[in-house]
PDB file of N, CA and C in Angstrom:
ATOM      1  N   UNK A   1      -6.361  -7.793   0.745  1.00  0.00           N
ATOM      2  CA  UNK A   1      -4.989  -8.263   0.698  1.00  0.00           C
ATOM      3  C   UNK A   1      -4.617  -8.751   2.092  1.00  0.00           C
ATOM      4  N   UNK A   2      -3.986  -9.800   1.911  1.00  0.00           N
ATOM      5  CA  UNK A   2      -3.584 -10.599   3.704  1.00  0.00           C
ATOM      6  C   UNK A   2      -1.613 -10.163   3.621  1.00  0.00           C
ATOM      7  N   UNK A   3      -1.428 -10.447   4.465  1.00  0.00           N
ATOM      8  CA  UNK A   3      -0.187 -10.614   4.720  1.00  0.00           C
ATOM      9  C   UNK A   3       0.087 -11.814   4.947  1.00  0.00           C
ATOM     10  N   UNK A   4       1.015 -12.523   4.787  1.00  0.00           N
ATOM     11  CA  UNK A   4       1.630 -14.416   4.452  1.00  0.00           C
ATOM     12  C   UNK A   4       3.031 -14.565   4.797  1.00  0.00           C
ATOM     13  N   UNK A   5       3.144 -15.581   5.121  1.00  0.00           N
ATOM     14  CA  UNK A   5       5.164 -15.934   5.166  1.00  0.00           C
ATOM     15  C   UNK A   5       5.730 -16.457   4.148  1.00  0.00           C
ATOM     16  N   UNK A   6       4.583 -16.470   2.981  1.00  0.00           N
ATOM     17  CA  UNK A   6       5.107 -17.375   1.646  1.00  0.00           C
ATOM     18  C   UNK A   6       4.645 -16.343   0.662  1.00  0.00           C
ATOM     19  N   UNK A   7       4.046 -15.083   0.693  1.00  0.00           N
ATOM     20  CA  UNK A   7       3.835 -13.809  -0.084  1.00  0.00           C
ATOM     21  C   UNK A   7       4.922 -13.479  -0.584  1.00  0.00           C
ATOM     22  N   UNK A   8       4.238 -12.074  -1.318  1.00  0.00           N
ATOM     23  CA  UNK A   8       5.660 -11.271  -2.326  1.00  0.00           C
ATOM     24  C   UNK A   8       4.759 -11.398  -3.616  1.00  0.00           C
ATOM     25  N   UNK A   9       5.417 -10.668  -4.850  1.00  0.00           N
ATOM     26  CA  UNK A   9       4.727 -11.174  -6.157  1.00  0.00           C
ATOM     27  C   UNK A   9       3.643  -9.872  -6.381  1.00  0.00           C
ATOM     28  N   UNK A  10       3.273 -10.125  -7.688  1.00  0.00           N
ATOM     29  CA  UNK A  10       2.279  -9.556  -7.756  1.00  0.00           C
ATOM     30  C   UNK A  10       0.584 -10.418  -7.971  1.00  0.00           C
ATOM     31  N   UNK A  11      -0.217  -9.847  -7.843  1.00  0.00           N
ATOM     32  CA  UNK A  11      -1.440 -10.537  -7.759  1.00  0.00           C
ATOM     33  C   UNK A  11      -1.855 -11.237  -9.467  1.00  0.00           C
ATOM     34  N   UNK A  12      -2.323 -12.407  -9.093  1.00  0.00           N
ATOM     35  CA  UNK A  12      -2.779 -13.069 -10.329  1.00  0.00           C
ATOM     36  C   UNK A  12      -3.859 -12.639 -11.530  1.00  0.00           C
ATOM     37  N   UNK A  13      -3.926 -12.322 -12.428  1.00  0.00           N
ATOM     38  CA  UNK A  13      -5.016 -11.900 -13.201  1.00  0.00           C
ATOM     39  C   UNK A  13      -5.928 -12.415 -13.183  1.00  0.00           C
ATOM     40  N   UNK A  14      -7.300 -12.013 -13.242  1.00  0.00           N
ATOM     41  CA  UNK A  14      -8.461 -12.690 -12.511  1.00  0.00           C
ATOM     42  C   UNK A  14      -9.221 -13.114 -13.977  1.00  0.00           C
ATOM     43  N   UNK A  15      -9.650 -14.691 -13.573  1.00  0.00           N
ATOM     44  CA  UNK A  15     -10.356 -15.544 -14.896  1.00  0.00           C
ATOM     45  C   UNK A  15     -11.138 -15.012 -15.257  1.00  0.00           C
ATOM     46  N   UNK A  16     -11.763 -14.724 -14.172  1.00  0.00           N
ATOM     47  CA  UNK A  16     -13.381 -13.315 -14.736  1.00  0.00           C
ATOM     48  C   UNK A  16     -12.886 -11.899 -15.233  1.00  0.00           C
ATOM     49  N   UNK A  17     -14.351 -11.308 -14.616  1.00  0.00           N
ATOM     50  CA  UNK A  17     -14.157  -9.760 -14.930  1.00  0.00           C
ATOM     51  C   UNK A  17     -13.958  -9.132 -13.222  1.00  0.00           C
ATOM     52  N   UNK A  18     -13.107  -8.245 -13.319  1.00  0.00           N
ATOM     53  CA  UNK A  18     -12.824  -7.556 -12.209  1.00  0.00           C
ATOM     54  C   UNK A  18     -11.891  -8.313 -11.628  1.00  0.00           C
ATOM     55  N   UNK A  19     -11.278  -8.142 -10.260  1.00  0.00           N
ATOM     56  CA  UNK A  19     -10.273  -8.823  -9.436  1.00  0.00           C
ATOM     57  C   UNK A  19      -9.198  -7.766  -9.442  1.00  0.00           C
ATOM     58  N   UNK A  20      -8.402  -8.199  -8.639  1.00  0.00           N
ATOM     59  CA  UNK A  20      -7.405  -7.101  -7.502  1.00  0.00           C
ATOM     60  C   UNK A  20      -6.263  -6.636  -8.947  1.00  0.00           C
ATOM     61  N   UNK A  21      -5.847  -7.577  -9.577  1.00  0.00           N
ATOM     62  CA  UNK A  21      -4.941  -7.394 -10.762  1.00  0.00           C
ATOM     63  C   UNK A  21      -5.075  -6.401 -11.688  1.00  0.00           C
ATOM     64  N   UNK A  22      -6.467  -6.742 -11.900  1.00  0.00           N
ATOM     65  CA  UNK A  22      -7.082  -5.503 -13.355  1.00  0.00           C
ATOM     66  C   UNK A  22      -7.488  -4.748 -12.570  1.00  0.00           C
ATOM     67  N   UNK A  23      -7.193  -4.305 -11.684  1.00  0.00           N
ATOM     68  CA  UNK A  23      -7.916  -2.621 -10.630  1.00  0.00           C
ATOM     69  C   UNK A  23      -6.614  -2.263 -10.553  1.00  0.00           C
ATOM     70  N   UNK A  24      -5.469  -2.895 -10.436  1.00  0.00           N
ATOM     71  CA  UNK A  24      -4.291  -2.246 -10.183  1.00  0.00           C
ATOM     72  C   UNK A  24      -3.647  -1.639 -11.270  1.00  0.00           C
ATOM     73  N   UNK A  25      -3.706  -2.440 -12.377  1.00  0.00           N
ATOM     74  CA  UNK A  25      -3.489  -1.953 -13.858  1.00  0.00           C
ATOM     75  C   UNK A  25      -4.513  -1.139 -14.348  1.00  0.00           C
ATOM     76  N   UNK A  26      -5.651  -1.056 -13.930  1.00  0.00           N
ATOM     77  CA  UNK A  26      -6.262   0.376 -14.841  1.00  0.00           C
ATOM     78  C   UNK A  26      -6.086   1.689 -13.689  1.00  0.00           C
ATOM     79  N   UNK A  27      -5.876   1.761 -12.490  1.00  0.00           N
ATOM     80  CA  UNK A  27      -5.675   2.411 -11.681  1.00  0.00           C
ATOM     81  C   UNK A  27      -4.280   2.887 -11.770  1.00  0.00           C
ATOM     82  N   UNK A  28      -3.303   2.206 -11.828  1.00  0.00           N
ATOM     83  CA  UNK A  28      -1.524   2.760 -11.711  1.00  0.00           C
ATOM     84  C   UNK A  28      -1.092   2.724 -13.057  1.00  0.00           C
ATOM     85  N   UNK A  29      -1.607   1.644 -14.115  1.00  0.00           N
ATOM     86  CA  UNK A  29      -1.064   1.399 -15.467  1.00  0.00           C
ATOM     87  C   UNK A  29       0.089  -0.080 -15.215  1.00  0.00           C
ATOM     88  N   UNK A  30       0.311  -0.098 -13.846  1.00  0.00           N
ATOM     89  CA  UNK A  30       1.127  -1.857 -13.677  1.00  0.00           C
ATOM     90  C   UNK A  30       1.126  -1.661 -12.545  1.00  0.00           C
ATOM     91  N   UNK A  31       1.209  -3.019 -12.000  1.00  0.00           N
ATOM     92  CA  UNK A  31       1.830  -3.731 -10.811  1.00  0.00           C
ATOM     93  C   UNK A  31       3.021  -2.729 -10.178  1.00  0.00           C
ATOM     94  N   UNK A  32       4.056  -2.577 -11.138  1.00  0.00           N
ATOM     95  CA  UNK A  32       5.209  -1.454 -10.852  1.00  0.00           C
ATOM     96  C   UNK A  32       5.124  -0.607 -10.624  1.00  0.00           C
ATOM     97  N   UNK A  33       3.959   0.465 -11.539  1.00  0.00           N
ATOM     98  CA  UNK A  33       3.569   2.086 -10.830  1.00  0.00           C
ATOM     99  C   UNK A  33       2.954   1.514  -9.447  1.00  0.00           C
ATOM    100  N   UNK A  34       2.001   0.925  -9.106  1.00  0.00           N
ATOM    101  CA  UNK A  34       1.445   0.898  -8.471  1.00  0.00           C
ATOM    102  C   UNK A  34       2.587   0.812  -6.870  1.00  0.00           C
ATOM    103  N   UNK A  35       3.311  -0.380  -7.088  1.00  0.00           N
ATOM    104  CA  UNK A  35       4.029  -0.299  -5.843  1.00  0.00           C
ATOM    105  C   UNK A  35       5.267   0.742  -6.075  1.00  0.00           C
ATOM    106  N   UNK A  36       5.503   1.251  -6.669  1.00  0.00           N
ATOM    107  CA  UNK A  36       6.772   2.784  -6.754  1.00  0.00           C
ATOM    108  C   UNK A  36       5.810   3.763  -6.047  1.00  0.00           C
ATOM    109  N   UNK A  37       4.516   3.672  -5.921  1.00  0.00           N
ATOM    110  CA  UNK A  37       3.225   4.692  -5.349  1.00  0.00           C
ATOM    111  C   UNK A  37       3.168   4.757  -4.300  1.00  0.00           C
ATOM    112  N   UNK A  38       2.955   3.104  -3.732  1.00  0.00           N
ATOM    113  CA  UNK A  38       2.269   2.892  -2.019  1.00  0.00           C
ATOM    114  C   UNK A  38       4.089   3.245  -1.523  1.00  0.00           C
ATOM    115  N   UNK A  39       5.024   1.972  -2.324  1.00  0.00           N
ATOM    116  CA  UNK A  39       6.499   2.385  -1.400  1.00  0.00           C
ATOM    117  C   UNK A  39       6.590   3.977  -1.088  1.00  0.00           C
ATOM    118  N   UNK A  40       6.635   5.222  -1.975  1.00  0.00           N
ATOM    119  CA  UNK A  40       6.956   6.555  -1.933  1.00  0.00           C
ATOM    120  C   UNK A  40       6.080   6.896  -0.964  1.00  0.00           C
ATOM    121  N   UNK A  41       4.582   6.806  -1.083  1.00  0.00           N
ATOM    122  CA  UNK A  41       3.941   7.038  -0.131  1.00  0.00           C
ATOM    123  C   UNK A  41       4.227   6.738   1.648  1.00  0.00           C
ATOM    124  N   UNK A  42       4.423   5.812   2.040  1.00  0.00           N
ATOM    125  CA  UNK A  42       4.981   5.486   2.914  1.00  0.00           C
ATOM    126  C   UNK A  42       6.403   5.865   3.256  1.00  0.00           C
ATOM    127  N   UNK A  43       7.304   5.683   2.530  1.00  0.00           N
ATOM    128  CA  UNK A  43       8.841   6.276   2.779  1.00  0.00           C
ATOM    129  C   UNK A  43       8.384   7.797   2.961  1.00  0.00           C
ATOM    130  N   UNK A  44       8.040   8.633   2.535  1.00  0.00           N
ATOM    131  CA  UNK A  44       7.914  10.128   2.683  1.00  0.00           C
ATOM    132  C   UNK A  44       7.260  10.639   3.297  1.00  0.00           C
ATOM    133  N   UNK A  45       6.634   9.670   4.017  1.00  0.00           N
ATOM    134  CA  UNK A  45       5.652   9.554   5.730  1.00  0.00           C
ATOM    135  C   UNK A  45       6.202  10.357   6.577  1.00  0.00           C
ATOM    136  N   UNK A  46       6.266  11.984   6.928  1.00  0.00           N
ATOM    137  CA  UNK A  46       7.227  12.313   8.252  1.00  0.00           C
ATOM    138  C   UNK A  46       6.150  11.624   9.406  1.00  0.00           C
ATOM    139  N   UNK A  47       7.204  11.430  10.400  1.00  0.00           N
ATOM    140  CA  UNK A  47       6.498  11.610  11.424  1.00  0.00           C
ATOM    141  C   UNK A  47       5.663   9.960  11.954  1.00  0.00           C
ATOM    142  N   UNK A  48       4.454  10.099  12.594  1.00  0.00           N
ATOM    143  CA  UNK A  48       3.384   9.016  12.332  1.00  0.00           C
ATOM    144  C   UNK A  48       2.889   9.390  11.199  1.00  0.00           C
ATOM    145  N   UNK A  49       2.330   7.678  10.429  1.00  0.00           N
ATOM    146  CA  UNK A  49       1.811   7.642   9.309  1.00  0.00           C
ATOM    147  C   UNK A  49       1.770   6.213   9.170  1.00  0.00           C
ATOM    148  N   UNK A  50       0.868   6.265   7.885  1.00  0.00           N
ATOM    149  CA  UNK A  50       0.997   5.374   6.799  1.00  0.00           C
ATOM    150  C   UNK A  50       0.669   5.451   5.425  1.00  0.00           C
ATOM    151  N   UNK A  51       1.647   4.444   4.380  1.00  0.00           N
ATOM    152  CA  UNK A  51       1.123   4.437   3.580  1.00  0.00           C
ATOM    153  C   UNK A  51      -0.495   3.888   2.925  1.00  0.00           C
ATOM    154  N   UNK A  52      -1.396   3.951   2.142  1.00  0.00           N
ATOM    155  CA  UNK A  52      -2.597   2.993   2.309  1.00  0.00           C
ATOM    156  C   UNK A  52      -2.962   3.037   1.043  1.00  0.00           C
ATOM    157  N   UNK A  53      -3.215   1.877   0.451  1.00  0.00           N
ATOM    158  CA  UNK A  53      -4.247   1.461  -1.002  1.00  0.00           C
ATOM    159  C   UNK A  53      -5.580   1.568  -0.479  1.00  0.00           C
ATOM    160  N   UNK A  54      -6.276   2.183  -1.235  1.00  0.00           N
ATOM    161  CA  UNK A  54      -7.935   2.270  -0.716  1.00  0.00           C
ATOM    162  C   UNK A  54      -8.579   1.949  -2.326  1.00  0.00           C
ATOM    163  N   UNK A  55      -9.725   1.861  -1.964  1.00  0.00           N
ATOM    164  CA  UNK A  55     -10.972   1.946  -3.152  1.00  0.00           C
ATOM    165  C   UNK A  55     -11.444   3.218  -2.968  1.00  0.00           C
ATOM    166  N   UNK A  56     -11.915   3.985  -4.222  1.00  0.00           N
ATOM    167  CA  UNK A  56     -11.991   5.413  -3.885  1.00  0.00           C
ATOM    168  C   UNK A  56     -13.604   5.221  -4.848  1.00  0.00           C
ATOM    169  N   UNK A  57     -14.649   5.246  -4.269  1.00  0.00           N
ATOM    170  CA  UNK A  57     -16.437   4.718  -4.896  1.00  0.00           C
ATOM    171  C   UNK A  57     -16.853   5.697  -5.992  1.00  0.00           C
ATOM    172  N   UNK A  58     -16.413   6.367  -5.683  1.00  0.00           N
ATOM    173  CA  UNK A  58     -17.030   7.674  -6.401  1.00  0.00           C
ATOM    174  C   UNK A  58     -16.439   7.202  -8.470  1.00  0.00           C
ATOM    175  N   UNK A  59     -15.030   7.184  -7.893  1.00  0.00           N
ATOM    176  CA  UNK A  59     -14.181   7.177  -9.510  1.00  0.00           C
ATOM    177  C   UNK A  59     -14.398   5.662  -9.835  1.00  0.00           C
ATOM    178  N   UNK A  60     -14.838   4.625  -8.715  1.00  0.00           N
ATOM    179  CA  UNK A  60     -14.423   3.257  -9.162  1.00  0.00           C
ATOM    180  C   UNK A  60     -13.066   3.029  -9.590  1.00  0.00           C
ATOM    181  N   UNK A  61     -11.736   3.562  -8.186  1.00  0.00           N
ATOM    182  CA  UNK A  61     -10.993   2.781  -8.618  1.00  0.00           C
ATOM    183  C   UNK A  61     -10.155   3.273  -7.237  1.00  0.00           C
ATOM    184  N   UNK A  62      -8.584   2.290  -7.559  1.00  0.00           N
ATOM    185  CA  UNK A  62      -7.796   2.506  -6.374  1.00  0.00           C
ATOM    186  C   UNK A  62      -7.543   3.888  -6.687  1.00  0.00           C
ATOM    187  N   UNK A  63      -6.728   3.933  -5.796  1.00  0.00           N
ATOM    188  CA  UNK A  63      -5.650   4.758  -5.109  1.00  0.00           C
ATOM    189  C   UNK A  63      -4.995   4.640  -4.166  1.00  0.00           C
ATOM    190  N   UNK A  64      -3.794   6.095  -4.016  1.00  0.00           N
ATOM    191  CA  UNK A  64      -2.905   5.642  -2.778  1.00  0.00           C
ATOM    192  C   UNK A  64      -2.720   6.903  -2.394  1.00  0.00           C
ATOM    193  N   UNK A  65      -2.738   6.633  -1.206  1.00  0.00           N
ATOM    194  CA  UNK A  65      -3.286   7.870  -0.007  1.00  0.00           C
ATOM    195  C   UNK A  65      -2.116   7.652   1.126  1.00  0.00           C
ATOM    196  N   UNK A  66      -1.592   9.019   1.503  1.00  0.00           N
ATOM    197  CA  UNK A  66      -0.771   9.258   2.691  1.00  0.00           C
ATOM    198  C   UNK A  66      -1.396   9.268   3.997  1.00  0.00           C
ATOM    199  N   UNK A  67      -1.605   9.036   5.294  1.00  0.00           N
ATOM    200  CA  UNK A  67      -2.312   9.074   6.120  1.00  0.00           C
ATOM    201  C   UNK A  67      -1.344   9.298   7.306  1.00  0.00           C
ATOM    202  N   UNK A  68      -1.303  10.748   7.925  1.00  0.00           N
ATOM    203  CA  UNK A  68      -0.344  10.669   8.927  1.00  0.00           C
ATOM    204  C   UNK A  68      -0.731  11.970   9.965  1.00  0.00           C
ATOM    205  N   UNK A  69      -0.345  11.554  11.029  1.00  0.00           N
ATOM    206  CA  UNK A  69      -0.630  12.086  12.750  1.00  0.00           C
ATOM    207  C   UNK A  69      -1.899  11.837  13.126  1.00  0.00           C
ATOM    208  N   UNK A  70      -2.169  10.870  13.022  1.00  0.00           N
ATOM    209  CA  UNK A  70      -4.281  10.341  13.493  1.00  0.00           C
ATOM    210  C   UNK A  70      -4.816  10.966  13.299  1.00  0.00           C
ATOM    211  N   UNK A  71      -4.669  11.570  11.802  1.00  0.00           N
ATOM    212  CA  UNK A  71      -5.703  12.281  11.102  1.00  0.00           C
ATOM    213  C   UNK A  71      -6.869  11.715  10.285  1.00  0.00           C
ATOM    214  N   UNK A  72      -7.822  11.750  10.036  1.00  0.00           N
ATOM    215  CA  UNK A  72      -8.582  11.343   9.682  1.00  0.00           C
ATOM    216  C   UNK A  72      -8.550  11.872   7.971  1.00  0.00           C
ATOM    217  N   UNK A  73      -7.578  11.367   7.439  1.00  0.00           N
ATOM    218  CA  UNK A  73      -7.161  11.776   6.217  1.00  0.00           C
ATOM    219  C   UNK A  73      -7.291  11.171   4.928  1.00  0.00           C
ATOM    220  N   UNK A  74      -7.533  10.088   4.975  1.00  0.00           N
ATOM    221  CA  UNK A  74      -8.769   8.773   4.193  1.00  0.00           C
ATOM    222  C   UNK A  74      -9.300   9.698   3.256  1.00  0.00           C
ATOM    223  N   UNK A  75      -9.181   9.082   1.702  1.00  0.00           N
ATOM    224  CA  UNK A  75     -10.106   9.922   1.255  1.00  0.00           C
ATOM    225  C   UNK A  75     -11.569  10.177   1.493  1.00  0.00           C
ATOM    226  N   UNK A  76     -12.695  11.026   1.119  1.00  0.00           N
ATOM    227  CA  UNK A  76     -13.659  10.998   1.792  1.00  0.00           C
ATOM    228  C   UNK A  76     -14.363   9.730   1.333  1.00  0.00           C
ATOM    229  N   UNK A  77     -15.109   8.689   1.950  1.00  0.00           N
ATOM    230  CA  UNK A  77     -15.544   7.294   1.723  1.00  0.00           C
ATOM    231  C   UNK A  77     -14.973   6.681   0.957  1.00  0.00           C
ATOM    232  N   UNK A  78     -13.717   6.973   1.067  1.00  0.00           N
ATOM    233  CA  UNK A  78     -12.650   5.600   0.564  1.00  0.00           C
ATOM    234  C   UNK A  78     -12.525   4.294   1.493  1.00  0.00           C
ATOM    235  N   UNK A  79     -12.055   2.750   1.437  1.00  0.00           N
ATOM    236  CA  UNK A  79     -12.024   2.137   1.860  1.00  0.00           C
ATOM    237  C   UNK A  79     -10.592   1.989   1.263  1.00  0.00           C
ATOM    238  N   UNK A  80     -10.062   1.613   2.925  1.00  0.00           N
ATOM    239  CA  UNK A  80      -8.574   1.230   2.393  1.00  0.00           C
ATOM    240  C   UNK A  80      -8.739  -0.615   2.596  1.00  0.00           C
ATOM    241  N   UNK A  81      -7.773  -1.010   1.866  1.00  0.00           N
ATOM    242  CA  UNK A  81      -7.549  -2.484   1.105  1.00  0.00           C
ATOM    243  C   UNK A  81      -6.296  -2.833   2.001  1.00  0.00           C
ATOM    244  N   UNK A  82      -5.457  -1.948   2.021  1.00  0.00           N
ATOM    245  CA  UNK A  82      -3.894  -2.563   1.883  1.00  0.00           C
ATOM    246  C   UNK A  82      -3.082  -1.435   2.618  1.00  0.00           C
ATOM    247  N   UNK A  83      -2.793  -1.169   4.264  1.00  0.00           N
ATOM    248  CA  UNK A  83      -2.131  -0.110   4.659  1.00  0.00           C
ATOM    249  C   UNK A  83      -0.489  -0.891   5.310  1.00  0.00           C
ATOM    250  N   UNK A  84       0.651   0.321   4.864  1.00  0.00           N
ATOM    251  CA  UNK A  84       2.010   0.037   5.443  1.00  0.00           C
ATOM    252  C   UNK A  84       2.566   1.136   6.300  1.00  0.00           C
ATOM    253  N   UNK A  85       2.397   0.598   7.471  1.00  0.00           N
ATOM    254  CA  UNK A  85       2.905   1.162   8.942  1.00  0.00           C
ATOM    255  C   UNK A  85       4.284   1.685   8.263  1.00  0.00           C
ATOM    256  N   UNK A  86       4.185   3.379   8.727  1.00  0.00           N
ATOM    257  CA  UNK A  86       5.298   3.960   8.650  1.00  0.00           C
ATOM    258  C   UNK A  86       5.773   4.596   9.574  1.00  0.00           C
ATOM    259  N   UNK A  87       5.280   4.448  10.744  1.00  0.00           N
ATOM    260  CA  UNK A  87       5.738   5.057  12.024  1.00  0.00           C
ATOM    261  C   UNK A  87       6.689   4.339  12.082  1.00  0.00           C
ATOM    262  N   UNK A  88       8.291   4.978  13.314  1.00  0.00           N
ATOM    263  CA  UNK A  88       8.811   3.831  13.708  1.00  0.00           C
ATOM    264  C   UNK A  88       8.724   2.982  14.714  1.00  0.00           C
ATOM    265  N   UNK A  89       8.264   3.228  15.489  1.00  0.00           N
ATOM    266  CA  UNK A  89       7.771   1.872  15.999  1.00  0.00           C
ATOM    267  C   UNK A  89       7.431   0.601  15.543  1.00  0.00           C
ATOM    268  N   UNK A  90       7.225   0.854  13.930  1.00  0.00           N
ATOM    269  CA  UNK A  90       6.860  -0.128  13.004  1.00  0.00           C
ATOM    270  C   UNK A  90       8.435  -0.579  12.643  1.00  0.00           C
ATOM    271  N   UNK A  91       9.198  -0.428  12.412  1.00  0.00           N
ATOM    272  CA  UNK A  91      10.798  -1.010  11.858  1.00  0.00           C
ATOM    273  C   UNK A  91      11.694  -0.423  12.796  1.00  0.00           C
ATOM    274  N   UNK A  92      11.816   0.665  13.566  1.00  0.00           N
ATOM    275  CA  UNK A  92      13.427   0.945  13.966  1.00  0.00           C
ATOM    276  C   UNK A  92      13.605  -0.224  14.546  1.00  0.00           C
ATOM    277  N   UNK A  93      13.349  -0.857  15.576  1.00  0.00           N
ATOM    278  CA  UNK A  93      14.388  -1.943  16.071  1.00  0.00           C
ATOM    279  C   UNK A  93      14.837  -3.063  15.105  1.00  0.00           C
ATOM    280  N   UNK A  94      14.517  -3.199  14.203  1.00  0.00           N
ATOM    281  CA  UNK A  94      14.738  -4.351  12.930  1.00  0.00           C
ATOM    282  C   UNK A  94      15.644  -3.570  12.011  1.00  0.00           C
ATOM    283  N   UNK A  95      15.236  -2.143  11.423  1.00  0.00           N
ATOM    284  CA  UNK A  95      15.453  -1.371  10.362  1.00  0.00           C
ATOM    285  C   UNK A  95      16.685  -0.629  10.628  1.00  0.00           C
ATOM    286  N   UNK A  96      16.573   0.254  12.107  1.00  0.00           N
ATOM    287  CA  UNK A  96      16.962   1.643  12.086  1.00  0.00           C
ATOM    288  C   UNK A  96      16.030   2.285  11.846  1.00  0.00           C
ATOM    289  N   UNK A  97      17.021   3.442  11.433  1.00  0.00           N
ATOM    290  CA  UNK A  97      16.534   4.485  10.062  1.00  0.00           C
ATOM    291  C   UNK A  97      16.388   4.256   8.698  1.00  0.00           C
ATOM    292  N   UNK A  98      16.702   3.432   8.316  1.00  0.00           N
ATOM    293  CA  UNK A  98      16.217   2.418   7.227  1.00  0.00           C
ATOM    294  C   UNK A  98      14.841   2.471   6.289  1.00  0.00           C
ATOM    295  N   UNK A  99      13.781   2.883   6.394  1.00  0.00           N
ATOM    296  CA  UNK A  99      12.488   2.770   6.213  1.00  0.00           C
ATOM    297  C   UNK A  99      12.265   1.981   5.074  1.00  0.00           C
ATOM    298  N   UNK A 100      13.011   2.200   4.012  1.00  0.00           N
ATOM    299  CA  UNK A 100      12.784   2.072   2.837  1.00  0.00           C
ATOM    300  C   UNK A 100      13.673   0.812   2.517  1.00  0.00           C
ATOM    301  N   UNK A 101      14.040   0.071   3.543  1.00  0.00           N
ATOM    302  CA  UNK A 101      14.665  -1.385   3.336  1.00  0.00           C
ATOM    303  C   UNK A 101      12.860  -2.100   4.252  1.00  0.00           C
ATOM    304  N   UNK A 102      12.528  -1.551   5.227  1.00  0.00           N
ATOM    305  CA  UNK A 102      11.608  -1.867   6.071  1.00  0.00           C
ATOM    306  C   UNK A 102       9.871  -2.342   5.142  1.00  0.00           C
ATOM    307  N   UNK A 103       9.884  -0.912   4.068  1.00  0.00           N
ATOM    308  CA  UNK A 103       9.002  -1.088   3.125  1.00  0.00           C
ATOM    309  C   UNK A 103       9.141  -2.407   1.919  1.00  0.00           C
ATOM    310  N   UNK A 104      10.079  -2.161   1.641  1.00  0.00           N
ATOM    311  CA  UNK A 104      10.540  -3.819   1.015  1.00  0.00           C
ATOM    312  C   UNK A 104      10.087  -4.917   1.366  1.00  0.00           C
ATOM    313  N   UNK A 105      10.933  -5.116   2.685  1.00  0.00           N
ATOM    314  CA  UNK A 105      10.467  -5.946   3.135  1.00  0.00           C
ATOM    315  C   UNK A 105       9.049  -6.563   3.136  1.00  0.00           C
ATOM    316  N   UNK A 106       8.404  -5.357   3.163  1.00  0.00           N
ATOM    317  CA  UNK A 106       6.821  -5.662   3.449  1.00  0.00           C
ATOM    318  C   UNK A 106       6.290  -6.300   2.397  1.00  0.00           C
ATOM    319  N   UNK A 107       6.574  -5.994   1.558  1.00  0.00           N
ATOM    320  CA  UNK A 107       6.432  -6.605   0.110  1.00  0.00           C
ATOM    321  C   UNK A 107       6.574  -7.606  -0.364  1.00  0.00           C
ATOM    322  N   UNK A 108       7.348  -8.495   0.607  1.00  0.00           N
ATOM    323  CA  UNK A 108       8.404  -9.794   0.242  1.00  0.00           C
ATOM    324  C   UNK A 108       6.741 -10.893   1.063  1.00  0.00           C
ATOM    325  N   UNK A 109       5.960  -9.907   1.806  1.00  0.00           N
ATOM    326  CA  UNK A 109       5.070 -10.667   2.636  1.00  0.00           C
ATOM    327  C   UNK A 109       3.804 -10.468   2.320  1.00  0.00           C
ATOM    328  N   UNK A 110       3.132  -9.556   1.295  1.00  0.00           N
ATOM    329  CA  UNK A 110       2.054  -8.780   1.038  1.00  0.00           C
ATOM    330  C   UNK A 110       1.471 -10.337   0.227  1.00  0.00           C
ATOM    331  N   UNK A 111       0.290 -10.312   0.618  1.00  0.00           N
ATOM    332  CA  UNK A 111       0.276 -11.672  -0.446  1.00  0.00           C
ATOM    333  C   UNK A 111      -1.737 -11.451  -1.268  1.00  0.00           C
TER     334      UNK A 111
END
């Protein structure tokens, strides 16, 4: 997943077999669980953190994983896809205390 100035949306269903769309729907059940997941994840970040979409090898499929104080908290040989800075350093000067206008946002750019 890239980040864009013309992003937002959800990902396109893929002509083939496999692609980012049908991993998100057999993994969350929609586009919607899926981001009510990574947003919560991230908003409920104390502290340093982030939220993160990974590939998890073992189950063959996503997930969404909390990752916070430079912990090495990744599931074990997960690969993350898609992480949202929840420290503030990442939004207070834009946000505030806000986070969860900040996470939005991110979304409006996720492409």
């Amino acid at each position: 997943m890239l980040l864009a100035k013309d992003g937002g949306g959800e990902p396109l269903a893929a002509d083939g077999v496999g692609g980012l769309a049908d991993a998100i729907t057999e993994s969350f059940g929609s586009f919607a669980g899926f981001k009510a997941q990574l947003s919560r994840a991230a908003a409920t970040t104390q502290g340093s953190g982030w939220g993160v979409l990974a590939y998890e090898p073992l189950s063959g499929r996503l997930v969404v994983e909390q990752v916070y104080d430079h912990q090495g908290n990744v599931g074990q040989g997960s690969t993350p896809i898609l992480v949202f800075d929840a420290w503030e350093h990442a939004f207070y000067l834009q946000y505030r205390n806000q986070k969860v206008d900040f996470i939005e946002a991110m979304w409006q750019v996720v492409n």
